[in-house]
PDB file of N, CA and C in Angstrom:
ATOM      1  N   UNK A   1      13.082 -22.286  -1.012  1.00  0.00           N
ATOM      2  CA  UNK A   1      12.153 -21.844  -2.037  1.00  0.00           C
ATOM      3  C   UNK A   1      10.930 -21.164  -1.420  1.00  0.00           C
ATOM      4  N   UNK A   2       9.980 -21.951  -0.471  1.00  0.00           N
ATOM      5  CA  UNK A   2       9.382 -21.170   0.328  1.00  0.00           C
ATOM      6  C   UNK A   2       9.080 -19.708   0.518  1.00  0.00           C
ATOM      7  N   UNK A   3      10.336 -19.423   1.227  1.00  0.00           N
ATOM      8  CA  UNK A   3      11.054 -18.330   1.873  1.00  0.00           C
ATOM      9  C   UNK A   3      11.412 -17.321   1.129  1.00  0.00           C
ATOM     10  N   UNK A   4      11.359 -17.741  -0.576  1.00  0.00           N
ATOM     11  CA  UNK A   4      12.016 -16.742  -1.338  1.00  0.00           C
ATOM     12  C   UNK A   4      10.198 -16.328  -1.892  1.00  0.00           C
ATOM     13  N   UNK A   5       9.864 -17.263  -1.764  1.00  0.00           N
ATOM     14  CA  UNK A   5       8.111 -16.984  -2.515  1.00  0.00           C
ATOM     15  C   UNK A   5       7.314 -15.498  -1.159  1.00  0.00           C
ATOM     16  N   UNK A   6       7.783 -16.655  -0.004  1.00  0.00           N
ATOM     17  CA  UNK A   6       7.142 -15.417   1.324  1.00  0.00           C
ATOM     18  C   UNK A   6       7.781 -14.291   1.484  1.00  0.00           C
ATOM     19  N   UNK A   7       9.115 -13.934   0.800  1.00  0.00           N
ATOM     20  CA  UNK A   7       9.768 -12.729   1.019  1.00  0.00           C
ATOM     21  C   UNK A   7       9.320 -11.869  -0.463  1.00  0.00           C
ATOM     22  N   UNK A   8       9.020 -12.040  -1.411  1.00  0.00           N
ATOM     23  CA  UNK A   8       8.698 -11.702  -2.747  1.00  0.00           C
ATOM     24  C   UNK A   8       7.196 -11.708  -2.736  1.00  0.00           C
ATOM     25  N   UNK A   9       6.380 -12.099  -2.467  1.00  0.00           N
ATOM     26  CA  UNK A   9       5.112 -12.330  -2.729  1.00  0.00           C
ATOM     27  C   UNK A   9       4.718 -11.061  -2.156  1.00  0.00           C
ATOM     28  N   UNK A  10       4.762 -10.728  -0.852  1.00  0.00           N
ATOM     29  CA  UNK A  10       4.248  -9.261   0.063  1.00  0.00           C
ATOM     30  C   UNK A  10       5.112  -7.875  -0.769  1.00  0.00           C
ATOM     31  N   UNK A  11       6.061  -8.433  -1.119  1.00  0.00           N
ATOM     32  CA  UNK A  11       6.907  -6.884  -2.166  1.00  0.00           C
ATOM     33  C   UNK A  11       6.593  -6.574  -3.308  1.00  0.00           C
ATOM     34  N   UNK A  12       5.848  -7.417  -3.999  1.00  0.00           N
ATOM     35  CA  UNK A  12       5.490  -7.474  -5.191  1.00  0.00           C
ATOM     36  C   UNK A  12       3.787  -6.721  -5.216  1.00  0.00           C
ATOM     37  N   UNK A  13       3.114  -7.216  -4.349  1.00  0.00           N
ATOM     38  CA  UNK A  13       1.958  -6.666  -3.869  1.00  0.00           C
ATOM     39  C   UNK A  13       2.030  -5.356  -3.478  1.00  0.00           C
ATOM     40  N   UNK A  14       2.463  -5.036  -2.821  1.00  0.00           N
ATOM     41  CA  UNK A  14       2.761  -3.579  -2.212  1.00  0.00           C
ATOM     42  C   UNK A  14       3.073  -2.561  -3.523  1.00  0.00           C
ATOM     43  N   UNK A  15       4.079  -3.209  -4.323  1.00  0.00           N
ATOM     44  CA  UNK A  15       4.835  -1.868  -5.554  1.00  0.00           C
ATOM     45  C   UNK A  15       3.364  -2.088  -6.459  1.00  0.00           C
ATOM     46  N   UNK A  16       2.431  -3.277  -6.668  1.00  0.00           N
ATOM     47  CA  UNK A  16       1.562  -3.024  -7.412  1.00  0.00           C
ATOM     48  C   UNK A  16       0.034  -2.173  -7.171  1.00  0.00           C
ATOM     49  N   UNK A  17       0.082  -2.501  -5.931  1.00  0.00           N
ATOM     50  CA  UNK A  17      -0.943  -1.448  -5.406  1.00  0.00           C
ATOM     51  C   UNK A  17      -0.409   0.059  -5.012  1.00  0.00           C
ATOM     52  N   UNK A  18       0.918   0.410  -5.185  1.00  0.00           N
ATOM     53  CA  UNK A  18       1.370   1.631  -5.111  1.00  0.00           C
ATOM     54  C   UNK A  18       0.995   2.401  -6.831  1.00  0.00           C
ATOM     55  N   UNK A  19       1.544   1.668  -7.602  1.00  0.00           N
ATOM     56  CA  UNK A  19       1.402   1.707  -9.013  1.00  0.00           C
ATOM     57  C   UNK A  19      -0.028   1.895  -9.442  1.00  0.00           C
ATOM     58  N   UNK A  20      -1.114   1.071  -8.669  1.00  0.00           N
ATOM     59  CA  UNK A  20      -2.482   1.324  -8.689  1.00  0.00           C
ATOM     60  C   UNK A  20      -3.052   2.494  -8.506  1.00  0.00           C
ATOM     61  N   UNK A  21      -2.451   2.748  -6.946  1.00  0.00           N
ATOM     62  CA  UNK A  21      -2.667   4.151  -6.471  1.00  0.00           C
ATOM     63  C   UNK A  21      -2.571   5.578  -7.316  1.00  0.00           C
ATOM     64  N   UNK A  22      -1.034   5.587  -7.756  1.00  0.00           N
ATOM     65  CA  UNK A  22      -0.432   6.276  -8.570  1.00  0.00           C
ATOM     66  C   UNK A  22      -1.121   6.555  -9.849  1.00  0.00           C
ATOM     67  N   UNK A  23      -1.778   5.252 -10.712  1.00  0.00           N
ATOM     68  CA  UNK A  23      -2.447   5.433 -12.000  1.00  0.00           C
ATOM     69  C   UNK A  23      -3.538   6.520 -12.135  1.00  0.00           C
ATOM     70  N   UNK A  24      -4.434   6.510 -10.767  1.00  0.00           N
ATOM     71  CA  UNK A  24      -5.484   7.298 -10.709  1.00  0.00           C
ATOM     72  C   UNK A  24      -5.142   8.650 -10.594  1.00  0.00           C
ATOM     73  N   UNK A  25      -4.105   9.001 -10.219  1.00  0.00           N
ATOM     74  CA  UNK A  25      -3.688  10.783 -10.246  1.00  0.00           C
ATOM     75  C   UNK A  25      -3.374  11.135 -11.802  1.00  0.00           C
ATOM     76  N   UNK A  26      -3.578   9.852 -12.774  1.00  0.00           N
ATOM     77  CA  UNK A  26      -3.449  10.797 -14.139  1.00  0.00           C
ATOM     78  C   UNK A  26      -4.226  11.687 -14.745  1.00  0.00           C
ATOM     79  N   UNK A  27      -5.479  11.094 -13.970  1.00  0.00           N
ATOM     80  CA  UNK A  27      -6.556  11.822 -14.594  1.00  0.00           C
ATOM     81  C   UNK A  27      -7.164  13.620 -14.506  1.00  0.00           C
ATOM     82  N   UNK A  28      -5.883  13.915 -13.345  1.00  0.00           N
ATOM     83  CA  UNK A  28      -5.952  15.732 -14.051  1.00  0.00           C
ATOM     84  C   UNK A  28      -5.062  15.768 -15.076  1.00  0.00           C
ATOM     85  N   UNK A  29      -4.588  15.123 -15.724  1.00  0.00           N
ATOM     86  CA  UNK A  29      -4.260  16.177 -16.735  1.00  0.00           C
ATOM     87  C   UNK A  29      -5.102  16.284 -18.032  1.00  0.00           C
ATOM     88  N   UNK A  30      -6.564  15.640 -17.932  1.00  0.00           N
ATOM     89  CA  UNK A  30      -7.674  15.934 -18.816  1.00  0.00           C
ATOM     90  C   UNK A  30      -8.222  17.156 -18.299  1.00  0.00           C
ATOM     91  N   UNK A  31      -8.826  17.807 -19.519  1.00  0.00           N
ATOM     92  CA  UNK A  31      -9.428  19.351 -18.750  1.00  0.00           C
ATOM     93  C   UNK A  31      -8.483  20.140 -19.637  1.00  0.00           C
ATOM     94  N   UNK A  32      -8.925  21.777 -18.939  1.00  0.00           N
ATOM     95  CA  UNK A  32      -8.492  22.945 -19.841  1.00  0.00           C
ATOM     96  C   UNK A  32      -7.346  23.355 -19.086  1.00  0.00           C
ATOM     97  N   UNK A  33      -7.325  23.043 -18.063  1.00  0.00           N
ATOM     98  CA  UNK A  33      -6.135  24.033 -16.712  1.00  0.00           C
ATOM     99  C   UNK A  33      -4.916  23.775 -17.232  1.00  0.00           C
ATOM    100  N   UNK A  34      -4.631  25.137 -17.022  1.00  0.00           N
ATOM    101  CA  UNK A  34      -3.090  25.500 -17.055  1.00  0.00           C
ATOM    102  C   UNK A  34      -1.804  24.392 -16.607  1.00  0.00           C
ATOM    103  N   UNK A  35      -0.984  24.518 -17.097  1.00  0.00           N
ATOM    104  CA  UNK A  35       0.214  23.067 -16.710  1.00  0.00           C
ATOM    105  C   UNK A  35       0.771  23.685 -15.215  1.00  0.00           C
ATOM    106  N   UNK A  36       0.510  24.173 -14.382  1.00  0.00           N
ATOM    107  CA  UNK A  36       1.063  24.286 -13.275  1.00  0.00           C
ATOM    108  C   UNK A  36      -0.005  23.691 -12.772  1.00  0.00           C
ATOM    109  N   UNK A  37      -1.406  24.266 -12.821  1.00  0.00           N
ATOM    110  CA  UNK A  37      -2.210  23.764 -11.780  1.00  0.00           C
ATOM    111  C   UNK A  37      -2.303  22.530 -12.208  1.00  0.00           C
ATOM    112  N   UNK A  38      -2.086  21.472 -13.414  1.00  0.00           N
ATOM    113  CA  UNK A  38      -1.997  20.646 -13.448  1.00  0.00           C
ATOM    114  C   UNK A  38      -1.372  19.390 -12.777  1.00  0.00           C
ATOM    115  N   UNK A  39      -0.007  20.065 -12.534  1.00  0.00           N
ATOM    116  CA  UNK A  39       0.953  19.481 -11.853  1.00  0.00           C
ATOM    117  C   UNK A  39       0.224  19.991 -10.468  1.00  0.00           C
ATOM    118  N   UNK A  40       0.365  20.517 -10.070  1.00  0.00           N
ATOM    119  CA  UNK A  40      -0.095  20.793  -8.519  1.00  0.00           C
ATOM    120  C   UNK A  40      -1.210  20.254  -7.783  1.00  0.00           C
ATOM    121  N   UNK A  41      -2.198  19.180  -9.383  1.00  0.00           N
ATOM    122  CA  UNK A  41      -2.841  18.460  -9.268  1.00  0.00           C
ATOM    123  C   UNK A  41      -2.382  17.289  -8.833  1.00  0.00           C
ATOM    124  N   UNK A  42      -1.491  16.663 -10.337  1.00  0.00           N
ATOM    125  CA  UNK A  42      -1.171  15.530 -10.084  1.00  0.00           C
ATOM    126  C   UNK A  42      -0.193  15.628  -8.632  1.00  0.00           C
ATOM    127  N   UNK A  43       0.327  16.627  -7.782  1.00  0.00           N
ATOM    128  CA  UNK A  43       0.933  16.122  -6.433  1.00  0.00           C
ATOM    129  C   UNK A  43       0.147  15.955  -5.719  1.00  0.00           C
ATOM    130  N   UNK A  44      -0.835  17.054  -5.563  1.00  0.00           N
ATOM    131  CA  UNK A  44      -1.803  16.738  -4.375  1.00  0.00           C
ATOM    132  C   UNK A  44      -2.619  15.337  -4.971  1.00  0.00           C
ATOM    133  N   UNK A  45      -3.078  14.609  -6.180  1.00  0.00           N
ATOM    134  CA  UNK A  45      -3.461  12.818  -5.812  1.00  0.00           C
ATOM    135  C   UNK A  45      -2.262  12.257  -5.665  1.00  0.00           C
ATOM    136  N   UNK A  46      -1.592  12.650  -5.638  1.00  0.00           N
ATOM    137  CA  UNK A  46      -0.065  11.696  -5.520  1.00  0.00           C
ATOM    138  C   UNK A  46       0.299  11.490  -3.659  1.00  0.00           C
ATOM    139  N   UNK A  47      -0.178  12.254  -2.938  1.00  0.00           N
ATOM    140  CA  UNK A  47      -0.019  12.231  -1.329  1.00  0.00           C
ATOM    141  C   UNK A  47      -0.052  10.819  -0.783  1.00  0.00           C
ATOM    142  N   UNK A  48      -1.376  10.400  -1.192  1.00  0.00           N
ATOM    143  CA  UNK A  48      -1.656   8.919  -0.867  1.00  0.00           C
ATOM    144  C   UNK A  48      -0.638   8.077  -1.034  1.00  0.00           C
ATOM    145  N   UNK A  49      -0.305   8.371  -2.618  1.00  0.00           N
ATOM    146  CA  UNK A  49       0.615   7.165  -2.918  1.00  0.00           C
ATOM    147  C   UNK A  49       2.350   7.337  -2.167  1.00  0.00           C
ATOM    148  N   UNK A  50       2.323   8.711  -2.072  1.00  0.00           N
ATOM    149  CA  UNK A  50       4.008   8.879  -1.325  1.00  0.00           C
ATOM    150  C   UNK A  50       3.707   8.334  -0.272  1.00  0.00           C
ATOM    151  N   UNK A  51       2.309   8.677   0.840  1.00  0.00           N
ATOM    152  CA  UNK A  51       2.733   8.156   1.813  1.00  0.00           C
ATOM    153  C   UNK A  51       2.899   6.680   1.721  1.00  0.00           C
ATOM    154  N   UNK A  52       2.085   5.893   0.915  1.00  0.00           N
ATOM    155  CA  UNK A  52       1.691   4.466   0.895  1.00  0.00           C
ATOM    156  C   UNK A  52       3.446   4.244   0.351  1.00  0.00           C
ATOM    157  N   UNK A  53       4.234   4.723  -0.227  1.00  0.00           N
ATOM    158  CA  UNK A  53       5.505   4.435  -0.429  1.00  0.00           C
ATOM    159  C   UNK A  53       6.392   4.203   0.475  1.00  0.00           C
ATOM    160  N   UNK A  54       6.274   5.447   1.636  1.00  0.00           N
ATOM    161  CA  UNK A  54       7.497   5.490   2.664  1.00  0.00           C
ATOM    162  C   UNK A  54       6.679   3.956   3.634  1.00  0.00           C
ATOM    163  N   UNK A  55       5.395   4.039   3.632  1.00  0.00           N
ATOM    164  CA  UNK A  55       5.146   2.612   4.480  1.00  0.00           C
ATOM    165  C   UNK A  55       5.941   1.384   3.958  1.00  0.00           C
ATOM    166  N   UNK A  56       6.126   1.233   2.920  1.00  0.00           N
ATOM    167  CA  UNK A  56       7.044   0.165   1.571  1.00  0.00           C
ATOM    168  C   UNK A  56       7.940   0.174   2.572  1.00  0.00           C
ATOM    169  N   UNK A  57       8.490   1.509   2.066  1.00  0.00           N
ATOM    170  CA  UNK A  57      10.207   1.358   2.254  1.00  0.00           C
ATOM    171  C   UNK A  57      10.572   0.910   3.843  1.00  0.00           C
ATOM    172  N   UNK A  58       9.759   1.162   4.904  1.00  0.00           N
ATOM    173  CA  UNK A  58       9.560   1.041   6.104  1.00  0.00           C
ATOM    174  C   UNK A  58       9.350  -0.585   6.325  1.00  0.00           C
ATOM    175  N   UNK A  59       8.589  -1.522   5.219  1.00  0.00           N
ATOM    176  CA  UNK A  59       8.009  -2.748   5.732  1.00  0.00           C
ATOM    177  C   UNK A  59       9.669  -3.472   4.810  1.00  0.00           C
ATOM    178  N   UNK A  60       9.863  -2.986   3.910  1.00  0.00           N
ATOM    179  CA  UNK A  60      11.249  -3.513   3.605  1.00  0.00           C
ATOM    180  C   UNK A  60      12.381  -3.989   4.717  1.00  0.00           C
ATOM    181  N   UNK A  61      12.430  -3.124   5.891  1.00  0.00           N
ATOM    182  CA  UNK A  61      13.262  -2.782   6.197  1.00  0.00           C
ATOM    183  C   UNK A  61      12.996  -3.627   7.517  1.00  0.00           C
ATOM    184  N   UNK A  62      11.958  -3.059   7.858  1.00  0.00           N
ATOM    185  CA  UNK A  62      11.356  -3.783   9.420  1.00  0.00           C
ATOM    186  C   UNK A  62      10.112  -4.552   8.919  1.00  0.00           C
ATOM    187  N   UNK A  63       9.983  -5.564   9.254  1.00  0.00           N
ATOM    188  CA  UNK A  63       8.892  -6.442   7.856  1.00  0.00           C
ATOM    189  C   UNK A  63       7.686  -6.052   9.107  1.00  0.00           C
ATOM    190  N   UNK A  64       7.553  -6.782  10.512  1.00  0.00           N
ATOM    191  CA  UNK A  64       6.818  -6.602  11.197  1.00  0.00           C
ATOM    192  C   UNK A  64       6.008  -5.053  11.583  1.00  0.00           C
ATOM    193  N   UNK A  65       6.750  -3.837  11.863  1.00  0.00           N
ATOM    194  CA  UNK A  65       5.946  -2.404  11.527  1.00  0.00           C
ATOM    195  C   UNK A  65       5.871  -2.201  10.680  1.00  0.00           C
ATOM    196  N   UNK A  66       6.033  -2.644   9.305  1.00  0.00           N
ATOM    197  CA  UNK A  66       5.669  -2.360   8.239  1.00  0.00           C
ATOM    198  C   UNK A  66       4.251  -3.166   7.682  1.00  0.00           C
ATOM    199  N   UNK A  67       4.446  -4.344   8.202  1.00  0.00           N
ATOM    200  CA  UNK A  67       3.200  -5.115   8.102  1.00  0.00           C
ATOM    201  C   UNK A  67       2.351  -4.350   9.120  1.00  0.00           C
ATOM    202  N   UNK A  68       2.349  -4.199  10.183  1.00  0.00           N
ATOM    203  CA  UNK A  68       1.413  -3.698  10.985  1.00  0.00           C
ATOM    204  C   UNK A  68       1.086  -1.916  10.265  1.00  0.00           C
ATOM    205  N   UNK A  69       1.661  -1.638   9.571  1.00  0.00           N
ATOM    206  CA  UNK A  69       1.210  -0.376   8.967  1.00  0.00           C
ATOM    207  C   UNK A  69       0.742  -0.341   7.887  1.00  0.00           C
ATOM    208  N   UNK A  70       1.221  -1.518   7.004  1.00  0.00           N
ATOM    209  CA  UNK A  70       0.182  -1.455   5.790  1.00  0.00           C
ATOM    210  C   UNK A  70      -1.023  -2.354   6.026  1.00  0.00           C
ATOM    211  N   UNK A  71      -1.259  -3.086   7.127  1.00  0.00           N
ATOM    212  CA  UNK A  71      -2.568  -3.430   7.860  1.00  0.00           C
ATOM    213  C   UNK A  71      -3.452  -2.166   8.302  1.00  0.00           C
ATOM    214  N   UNK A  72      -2.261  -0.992   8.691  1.00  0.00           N
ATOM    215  CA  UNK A  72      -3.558   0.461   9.042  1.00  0.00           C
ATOM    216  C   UNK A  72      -4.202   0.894   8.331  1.00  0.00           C
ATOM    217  N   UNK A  73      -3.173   0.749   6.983  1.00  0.00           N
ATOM    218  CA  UNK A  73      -3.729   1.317   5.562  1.00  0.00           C
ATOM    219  C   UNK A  73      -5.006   0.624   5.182  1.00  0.00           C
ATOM    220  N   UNK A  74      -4.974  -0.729   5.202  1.00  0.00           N
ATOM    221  CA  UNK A  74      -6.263  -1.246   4.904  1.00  0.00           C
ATOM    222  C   UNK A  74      -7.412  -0.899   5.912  1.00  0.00           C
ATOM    223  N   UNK A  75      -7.435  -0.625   7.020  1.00  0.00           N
ATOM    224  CA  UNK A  75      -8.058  -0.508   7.951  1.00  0.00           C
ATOM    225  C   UNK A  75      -8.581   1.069   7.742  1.00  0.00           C
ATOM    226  N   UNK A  76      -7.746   1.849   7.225  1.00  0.00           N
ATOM    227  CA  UNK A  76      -8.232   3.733   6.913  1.00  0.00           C
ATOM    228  C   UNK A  76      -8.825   3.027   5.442  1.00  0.00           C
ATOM    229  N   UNK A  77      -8.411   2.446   4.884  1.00  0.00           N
ATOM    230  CA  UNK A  77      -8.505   3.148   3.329  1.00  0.00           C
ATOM    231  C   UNK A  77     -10.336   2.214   3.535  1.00  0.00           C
ATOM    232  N   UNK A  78     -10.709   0.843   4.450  1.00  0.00           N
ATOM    233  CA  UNK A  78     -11.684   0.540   4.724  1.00  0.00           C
ATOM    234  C   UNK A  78     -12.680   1.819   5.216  1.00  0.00           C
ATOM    235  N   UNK A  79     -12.488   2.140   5.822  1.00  0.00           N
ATOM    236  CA  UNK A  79     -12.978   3.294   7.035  1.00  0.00           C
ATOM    237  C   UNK A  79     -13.517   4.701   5.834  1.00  0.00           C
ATOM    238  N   UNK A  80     -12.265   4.997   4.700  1.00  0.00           N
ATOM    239  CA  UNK A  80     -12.626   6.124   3.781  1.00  0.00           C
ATOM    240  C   UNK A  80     -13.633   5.538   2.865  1.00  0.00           C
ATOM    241  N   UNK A  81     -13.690   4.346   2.257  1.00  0.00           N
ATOM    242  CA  UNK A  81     -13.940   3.803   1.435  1.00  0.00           C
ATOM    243  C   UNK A  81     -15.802   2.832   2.057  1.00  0.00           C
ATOM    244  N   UNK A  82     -15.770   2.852   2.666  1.00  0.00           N
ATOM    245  CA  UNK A  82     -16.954   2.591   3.922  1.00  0.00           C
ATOM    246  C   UNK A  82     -17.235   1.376   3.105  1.00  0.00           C
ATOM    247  N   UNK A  83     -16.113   0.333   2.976  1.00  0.00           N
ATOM    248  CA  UNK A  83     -15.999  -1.225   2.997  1.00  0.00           C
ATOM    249  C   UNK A  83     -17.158  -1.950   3.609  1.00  0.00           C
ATOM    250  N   UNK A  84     -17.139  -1.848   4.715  1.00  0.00           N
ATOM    251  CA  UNK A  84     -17.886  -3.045   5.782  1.00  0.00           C
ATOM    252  C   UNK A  84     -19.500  -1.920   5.493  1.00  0.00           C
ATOM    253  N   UNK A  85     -19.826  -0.975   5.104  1.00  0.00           N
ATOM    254  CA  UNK A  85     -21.450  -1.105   5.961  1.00  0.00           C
ATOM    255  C   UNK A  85     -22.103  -0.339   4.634  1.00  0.00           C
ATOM    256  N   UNK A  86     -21.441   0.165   3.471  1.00  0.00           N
ATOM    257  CA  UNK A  86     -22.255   0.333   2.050  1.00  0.00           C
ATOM    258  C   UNK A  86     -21.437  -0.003   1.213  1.00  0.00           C
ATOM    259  N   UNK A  87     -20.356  -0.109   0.607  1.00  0.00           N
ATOM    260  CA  UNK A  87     -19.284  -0.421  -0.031  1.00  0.00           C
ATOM    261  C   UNK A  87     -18.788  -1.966  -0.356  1.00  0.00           C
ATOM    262  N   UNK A  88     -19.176  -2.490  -0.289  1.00  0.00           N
ATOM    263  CA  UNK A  88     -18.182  -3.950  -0.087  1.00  0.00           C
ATOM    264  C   UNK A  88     -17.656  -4.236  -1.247  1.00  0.00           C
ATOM    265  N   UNK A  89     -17.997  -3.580  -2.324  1.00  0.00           N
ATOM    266  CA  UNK A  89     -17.194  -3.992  -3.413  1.00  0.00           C
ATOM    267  C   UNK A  89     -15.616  -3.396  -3.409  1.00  0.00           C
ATOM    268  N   UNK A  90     -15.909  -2.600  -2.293  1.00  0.00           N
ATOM    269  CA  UNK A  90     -14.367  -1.806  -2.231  1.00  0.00           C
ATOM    270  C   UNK A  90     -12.868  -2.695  -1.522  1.00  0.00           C
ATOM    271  N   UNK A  91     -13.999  -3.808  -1.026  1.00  0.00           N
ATOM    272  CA  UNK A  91     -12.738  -4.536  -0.790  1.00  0.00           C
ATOM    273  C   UNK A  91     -12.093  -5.318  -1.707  1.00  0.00           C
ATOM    274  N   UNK A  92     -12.506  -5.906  -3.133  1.00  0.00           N
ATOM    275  CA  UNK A  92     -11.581  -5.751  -3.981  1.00  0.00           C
ATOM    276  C   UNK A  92     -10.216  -4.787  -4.220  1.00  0.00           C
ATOM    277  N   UNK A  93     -10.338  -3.761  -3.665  1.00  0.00           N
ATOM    278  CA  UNK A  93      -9.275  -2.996  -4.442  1.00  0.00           C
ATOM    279  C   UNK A  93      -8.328  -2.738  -2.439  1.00  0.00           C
ATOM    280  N   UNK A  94      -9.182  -2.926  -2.056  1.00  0.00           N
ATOM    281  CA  UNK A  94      -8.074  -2.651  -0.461  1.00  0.00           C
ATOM    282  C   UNK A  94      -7.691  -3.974   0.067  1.00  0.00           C
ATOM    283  N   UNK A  95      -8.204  -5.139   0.031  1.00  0.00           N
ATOM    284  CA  UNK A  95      -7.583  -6.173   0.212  1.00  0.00           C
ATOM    285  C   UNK A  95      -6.701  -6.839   0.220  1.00  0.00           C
ATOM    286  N   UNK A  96      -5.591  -6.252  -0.863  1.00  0.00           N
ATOM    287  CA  UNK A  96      -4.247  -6.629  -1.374  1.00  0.00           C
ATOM    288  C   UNK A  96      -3.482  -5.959   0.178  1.00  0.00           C
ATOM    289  N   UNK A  97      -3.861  -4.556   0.702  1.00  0.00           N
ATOM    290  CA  UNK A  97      -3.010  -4.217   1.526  1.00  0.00           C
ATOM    291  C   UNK A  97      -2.976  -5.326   2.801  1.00  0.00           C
ATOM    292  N   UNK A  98      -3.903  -5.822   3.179  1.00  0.00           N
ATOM    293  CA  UNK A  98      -4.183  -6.932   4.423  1.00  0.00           C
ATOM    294  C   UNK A  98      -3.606  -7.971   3.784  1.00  0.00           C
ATOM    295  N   UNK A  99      -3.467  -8.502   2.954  1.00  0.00           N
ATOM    296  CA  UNK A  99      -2.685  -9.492   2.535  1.00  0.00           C
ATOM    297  C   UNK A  99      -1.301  -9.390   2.317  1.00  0.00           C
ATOM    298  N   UNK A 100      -1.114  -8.543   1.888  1.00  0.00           N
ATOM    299  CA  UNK A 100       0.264  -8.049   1.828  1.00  0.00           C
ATOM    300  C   UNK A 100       1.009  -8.038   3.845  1.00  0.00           C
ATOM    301  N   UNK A 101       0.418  -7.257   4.429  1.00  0.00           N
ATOM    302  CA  UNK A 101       0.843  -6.798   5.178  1.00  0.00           C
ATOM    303  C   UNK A 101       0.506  -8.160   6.154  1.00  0.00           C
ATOM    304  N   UNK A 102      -0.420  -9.026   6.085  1.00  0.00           N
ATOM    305  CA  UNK A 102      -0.521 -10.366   6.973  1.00  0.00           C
ATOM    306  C   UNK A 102       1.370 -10.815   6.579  1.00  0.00           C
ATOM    307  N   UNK A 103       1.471 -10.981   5.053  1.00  0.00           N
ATOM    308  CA  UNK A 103       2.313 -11.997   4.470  1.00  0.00           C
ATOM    309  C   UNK A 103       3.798 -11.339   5.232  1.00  0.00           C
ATOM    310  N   UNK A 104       3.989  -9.962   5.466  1.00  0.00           N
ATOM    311  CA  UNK A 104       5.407  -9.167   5.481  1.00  0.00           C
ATOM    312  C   UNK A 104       5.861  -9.888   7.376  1.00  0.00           C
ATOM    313  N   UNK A 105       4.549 -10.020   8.040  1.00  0.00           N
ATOM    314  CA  UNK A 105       4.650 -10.307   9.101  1.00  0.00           C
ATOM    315  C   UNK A 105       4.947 -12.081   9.272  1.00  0.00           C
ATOM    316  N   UNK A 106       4.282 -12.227   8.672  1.00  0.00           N
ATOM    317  CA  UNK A 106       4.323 -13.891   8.235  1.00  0.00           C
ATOM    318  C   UNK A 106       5.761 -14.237   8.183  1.00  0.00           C
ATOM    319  N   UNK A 107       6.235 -13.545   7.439  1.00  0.00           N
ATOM    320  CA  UNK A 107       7.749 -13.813   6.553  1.00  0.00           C
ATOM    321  C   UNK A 107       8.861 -13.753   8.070  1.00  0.00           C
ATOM    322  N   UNK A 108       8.297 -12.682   8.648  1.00  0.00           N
ATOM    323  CA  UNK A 108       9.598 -12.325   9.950  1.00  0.00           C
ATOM    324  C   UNK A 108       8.866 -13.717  11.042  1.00  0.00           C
ATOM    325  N   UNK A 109       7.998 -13.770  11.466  1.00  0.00           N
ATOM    326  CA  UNK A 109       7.873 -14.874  12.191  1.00  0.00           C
ATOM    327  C   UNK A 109       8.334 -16.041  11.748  1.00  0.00           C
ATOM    328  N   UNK A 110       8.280 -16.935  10.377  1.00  0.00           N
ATOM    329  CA  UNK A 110       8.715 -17.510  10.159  1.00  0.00           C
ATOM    330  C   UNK A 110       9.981 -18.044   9.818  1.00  0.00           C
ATOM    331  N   UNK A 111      10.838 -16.693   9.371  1.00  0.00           N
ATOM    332  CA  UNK A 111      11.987 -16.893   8.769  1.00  0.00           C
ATOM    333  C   UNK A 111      13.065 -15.855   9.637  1.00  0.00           C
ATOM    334  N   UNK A 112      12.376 -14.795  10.329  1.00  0.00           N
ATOM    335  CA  UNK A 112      13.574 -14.370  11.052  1.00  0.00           C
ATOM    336  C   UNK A 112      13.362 -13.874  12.764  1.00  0.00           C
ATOM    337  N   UNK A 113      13.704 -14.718  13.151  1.00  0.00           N
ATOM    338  CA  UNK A 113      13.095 -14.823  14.654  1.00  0.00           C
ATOM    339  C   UNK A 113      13.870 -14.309  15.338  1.00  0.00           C
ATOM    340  N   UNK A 114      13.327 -13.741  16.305  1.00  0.00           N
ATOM    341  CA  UNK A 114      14.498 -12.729  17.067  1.00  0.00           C
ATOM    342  C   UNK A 114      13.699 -11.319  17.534  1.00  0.00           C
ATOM    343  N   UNK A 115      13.877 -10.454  17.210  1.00  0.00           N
ATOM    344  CA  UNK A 115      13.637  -8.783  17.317  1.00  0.00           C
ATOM    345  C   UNK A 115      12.617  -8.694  16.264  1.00  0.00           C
ATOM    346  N   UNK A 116      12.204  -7.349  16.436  1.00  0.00           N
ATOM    347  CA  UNK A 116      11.026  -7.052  15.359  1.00  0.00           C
ATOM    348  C   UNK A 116      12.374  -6.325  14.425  1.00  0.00           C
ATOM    349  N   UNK A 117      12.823  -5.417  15.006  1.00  0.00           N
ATOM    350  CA  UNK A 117      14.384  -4.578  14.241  1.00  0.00           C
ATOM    351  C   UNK A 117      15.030  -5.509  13.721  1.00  0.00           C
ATOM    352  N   UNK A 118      14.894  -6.530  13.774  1.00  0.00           N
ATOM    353  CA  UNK A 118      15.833  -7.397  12.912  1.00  0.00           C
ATOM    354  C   UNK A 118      15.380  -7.292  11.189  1.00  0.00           C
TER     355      UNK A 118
END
């Protein structure tokens, strides 16, 4: 039971802060602009979230570089977001990635020992 909570708990986090990410690119399609540049809007806010996706699919797969990469994410999105030295309320919303990405690592040390490729 554990094991099913530590393997679910970090996946569940991740698709919801992707989904988070994602929500905020709706907001070009308020305004007068044309439906192309619209769309060409919503891809360019959407970058973040593809990349923050392929890190997913990456920590799925290899829990340990994937944890250690959605730990970078918190560590940039700290750094963009200037968390630690005017910001601190911003760690509400980046925090989930360090937790997430502690837990993905958590899960392979505890439950699958061996290789990080495992």
């Amino acid at each position: 039971m554990k094991e099913k909570i530590l393997f679910w708990i970090p996946r569940i986090i991740t698709i919801l802060a992707f989904f988070f990410m994602l929500m905020f690119s709706f907001d070009v399609f308020n305004g007068n602009e044309s439906l192309s540049r619209k769309l060409l809007g919503f891809l360019i806010h959407n970058i973040p979230a593809l990349i923050f996706a392929g890190v997913i699919i990456v920590a799925w797969k290899w829990e340990v570089i994937g944890g250690s990469l959605i730990i970078l994410v918190f560590i940039v999105s700290c750094i963009f977001f200037r968390s630690f030295t005017g910001n601190p309320g911003s760690l509400v919303v980046t925090s989930p990635f360090l937790i997430a990405g502690i837990l993905f690592i958590l899960h392979h040390v505890f439950y699958r020992k061996g290789s990080i490729f495992s």
